[in-house]
N, C-alpha and C. Protein backbone atom coordinates (compact mmCIF):
# COMPACT_ATOMS: atom_id res chain seq x y z
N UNK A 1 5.99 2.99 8.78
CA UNK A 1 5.05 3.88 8.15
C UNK A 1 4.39 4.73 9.22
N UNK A 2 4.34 5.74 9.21
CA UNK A 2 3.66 7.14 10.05
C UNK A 2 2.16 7.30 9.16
N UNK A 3 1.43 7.25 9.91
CA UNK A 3 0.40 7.95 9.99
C UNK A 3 0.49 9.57 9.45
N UNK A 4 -0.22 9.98 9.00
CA UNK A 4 -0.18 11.41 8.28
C UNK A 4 -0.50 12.12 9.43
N UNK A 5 -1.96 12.11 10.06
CA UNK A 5 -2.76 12.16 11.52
C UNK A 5 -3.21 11.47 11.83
N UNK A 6 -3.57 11.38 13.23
CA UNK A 6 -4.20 9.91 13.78
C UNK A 6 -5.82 10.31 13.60
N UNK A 7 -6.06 11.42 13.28
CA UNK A 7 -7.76 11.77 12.76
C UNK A 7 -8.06 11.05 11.35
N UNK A 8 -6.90 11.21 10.65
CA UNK A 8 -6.96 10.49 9.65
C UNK A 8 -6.46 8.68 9.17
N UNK A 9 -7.40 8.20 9.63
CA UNK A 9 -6.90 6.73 9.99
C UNK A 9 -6.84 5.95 8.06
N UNK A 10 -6.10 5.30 8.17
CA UNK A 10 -5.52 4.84 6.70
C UNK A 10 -4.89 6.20 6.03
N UNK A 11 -4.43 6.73 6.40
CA UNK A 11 -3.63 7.57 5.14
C UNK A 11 -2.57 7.88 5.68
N UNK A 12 -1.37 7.36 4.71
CA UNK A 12 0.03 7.15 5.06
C UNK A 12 0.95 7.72 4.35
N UNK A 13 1.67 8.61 4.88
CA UNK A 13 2.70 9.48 4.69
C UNK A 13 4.35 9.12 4.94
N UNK A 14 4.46 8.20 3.81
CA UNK A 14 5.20 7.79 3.86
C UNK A 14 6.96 8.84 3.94
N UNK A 15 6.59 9.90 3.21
CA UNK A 15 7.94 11.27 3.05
C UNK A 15 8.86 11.44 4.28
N UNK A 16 8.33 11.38 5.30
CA UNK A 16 9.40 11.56 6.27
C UNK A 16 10.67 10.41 7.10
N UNK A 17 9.33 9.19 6.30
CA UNK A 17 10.53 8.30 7.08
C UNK A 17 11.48 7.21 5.68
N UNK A 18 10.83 7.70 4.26
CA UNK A 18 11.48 7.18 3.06
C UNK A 18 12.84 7.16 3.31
N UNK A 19 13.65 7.94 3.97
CA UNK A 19 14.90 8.26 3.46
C UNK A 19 15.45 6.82 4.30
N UNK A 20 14.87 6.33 5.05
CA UNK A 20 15.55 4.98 6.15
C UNK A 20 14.49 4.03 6.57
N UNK A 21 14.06 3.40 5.65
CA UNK A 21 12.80 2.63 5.96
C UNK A 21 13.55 1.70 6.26
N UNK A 22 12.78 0.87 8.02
CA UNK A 22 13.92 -0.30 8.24
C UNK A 22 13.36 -1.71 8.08
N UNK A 23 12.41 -1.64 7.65
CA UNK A 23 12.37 -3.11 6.61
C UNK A 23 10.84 -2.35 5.03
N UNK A 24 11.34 -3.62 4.03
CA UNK A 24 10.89 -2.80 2.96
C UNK A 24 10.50 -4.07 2.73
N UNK A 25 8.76 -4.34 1.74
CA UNK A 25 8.20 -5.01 1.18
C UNK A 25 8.09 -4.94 -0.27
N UNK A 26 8.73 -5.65 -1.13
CA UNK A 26 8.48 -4.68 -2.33
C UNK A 26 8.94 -3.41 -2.57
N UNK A 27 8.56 -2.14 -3.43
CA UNK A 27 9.40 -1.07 -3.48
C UNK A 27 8.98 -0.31 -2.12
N UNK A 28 9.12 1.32 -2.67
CA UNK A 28 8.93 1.95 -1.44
C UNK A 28 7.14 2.15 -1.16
N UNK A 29 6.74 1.64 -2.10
CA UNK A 29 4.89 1.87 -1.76
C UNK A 29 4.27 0.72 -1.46
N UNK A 30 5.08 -0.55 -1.96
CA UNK A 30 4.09 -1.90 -1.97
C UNK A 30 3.17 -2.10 -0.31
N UNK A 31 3.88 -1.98 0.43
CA UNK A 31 3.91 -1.70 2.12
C UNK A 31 2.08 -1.31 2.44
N UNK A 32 2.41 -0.03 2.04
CA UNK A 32 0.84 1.10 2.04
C UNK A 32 0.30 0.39 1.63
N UNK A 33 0.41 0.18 0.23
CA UNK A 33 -0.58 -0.58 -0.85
C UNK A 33 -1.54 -1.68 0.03
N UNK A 34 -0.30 -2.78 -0.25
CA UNK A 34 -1.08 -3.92 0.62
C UNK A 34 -2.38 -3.44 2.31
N UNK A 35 -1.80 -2.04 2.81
CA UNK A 35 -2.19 -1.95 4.04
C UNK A 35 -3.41 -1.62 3.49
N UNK A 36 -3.53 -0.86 2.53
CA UNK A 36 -5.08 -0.21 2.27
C UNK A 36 -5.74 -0.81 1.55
N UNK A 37 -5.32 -2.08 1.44
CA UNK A 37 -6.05 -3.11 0.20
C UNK A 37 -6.54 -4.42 1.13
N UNK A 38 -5.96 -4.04 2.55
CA UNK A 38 -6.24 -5.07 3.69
C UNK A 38 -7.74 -5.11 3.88
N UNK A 39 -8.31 -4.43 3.98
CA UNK A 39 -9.91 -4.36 4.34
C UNK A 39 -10.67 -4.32 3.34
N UNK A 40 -10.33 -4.74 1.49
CA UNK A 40 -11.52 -4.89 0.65
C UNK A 40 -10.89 -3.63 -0.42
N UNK A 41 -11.43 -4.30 -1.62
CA UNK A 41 -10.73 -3.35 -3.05
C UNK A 41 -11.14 -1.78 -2.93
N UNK A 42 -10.07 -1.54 -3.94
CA UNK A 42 -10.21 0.23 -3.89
C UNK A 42 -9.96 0.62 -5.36
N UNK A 43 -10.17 1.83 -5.98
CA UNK A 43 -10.41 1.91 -6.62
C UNK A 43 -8.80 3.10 -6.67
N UNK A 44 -8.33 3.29 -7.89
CA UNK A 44 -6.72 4.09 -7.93
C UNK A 44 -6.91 5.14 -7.56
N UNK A 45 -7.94 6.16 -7.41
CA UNK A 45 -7.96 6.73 -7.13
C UNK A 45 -8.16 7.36 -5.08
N UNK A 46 -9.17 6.10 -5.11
CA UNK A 46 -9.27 6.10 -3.37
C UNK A 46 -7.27 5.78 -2.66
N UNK A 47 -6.86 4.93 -3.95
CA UNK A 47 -5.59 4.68 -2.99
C UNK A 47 -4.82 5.76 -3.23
N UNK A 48 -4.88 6.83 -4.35
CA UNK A 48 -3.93 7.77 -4.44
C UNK A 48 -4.17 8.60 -2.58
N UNK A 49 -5.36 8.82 -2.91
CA UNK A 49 -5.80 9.20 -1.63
C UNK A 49 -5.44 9.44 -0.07
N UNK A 50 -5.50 8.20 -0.52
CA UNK A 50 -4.99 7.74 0.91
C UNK A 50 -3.45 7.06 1.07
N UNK A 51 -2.31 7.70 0.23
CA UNK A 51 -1.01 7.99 0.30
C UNK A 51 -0.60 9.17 -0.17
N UNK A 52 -0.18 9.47 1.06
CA UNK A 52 0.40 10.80 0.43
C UNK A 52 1.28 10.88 0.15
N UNK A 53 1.53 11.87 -0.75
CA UNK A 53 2.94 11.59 -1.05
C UNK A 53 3.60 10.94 -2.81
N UNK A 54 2.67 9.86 -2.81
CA UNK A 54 2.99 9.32 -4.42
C UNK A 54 2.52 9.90 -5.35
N UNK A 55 2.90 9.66 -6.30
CA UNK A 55 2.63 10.00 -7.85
C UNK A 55 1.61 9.37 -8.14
N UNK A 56 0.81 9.85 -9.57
CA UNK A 56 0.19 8.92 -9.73
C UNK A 56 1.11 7.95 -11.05
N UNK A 57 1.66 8.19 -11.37
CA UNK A 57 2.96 7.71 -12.11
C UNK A 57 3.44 6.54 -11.25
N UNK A 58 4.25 6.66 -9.67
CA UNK A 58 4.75 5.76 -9.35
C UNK A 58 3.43 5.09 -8.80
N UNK A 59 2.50 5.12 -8.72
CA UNK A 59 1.06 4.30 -7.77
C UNK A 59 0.64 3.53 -9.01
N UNK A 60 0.79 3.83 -10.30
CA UNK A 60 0.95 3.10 -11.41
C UNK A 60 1.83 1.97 -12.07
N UNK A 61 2.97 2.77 -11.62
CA UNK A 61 4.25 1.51 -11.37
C UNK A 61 3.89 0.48 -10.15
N UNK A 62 3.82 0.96 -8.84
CA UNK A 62 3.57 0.11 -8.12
C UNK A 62 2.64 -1.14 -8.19
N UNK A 63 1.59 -0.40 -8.19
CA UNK A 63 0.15 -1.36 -8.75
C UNK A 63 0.25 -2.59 -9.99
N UNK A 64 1.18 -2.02 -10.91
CA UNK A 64 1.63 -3.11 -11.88
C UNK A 64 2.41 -3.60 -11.42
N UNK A 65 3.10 -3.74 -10.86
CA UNK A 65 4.32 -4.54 -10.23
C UNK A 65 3.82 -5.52 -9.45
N UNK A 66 2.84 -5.13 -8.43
CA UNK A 66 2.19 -5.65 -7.70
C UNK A 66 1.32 -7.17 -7.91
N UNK A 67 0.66 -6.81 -9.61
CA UNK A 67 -0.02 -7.38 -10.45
C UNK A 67 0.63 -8.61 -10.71
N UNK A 68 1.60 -8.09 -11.43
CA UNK A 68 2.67 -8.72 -11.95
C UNK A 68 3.18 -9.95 -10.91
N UNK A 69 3.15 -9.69 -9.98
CA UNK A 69 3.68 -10.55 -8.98
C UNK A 69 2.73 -11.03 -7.61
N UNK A 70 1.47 -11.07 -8.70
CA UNK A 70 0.19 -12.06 -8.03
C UNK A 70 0.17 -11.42 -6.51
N UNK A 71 0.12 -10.26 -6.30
CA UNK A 71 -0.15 -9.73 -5.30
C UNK A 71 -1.35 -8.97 -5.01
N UNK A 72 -2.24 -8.68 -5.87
CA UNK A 72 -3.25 -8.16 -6.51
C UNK A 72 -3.76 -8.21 -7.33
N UNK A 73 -4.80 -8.18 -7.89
CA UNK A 73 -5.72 -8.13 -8.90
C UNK A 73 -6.05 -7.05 -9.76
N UNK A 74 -6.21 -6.18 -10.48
CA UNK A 74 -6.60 -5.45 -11.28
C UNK A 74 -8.18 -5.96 -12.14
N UNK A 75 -9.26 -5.37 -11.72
CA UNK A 75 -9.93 -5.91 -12.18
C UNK A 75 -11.15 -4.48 -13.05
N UNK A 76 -11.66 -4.55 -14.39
CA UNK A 76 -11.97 -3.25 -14.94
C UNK A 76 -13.55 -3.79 -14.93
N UNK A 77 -14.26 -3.04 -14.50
CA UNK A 77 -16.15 -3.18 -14.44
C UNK A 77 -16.57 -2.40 -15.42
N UNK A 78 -15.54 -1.98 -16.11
CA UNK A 78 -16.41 -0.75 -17.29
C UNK A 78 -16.52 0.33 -16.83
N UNK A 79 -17.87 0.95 -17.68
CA UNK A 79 -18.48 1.85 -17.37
C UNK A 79 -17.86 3.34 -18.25
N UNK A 80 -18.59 4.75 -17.95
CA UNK A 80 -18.07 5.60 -18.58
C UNK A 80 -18.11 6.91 -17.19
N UNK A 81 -17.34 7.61 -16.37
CA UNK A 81 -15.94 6.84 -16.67
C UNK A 81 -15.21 5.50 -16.89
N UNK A 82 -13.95 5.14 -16.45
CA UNK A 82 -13.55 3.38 -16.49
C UNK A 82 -13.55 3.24 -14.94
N UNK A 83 -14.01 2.22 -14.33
CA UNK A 83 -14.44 1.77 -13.11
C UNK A 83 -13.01 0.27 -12.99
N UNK A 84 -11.98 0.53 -12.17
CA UNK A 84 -11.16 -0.49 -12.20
C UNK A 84 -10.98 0.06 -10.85
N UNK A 85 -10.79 -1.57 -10.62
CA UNK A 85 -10.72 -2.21 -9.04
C UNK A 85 -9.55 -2.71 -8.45
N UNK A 86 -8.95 -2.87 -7.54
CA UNK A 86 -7.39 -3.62 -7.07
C UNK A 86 -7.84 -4.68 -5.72
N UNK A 87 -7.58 -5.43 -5.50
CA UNK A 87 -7.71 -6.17 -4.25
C UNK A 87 -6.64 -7.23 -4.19
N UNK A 88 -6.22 -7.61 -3.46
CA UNK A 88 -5.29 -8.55 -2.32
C UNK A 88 -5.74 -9.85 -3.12
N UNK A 89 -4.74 -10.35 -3.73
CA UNK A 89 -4.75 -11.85 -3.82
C UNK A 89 -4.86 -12.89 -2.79
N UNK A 90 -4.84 -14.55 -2.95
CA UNK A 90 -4.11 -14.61 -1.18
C UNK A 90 -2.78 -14.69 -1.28
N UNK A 91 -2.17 -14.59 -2.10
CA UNK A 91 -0.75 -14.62 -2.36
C UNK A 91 -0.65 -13.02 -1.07
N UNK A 92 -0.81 -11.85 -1.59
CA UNK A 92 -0.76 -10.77 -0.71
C UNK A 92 -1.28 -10.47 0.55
N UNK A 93 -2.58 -11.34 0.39
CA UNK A 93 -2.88 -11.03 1.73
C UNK A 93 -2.37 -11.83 2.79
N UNK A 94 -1.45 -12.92 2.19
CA UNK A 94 -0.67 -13.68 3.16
C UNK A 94 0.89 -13.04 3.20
N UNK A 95 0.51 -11.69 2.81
CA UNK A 95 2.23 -10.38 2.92
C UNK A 95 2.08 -9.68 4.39
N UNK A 96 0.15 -9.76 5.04
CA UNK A 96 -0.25 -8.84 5.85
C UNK A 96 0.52 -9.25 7.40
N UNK A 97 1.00 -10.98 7.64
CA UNK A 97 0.88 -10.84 8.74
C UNK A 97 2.87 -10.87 8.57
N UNK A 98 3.10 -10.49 7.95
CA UNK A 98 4.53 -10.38 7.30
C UNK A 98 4.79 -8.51 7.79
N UNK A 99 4.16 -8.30 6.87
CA UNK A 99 3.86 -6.47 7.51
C UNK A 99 3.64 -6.87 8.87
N UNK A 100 2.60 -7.39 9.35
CA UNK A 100 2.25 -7.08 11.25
C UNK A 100 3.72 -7.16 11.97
N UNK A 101 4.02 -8.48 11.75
CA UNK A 101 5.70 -8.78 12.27
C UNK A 101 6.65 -7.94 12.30
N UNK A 102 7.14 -7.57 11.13
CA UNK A 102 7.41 -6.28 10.65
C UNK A 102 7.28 -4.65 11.60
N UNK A 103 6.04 -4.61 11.68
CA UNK A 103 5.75 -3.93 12.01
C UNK A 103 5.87 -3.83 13.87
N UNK A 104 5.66 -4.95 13.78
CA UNK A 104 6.02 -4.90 15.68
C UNK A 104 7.45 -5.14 15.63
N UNK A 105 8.36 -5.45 15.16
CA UNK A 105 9.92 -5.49 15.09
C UNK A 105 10.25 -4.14 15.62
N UNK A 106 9.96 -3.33 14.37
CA UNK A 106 10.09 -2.44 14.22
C UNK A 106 9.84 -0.69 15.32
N UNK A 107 8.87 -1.36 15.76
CA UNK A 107 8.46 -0.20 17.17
C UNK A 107 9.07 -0.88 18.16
N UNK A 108 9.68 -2.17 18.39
CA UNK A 108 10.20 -2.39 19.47
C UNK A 108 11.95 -2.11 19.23
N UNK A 109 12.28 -2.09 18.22
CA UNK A 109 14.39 -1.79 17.57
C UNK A 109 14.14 -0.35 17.26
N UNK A 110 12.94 0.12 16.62
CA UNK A 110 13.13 1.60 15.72
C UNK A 110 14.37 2.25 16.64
N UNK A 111 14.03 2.83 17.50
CA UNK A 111 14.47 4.06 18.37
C UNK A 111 16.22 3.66 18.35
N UNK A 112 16.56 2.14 18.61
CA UNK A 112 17.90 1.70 18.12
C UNK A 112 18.49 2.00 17.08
């Protein structure tokens, strides 16, 4: 996952390197997801946000999928507008040091 800018810290642009992602968590968003759900819930819209790149269609798919497979929470506080929340199960947040690994694999083979 690339960084969009490094001014812009959490927001991930995933478009340039989709076409050859060399390890995958889940679909092509679960990855982000989990990363921006690492430091405390967000709300669908803060995560559209801070991926660029997705739909809100597929950030909808994702997020249920996610759900679905005790990786997150979906949680609705009401309100008018609707106030719904996502956060890291520990099922997911035990995906993070899976991503870290991952992730250092990966900067040390990428260029291979």
């Amino acid at each position: 996952m690339s960084m969009a800018n490094p001014d812009d810290a959490g927001v991930f642009d995933l478009r340039e390197c989709a076409h050859r992602p060399p390890i995958q968590v889940g679909d092509k968003w679960s990855g982000a997801v989990l990363r921006c759900l690492e430091g405390g819930p967000h709300r669908f819209t803060e995560l559209k946000a801070r991926l660029l790149g997705v739909s809100p269609k597929v950030l909808a798919e994702t997020l249920r999928a996610m759900e679905r497979d005790r990786w997150l929470t979906r949680t609705d506080r009401g309100g008018n507008p609707p106030h719904v929340e996502y956060a890291l199960t520990d099922t997911g947040r035990s995906l993070i040091a899976v991503l870290d690994t991952a992730c250092a694999w990966t900067r040390a083979h990428y260029p291979a």
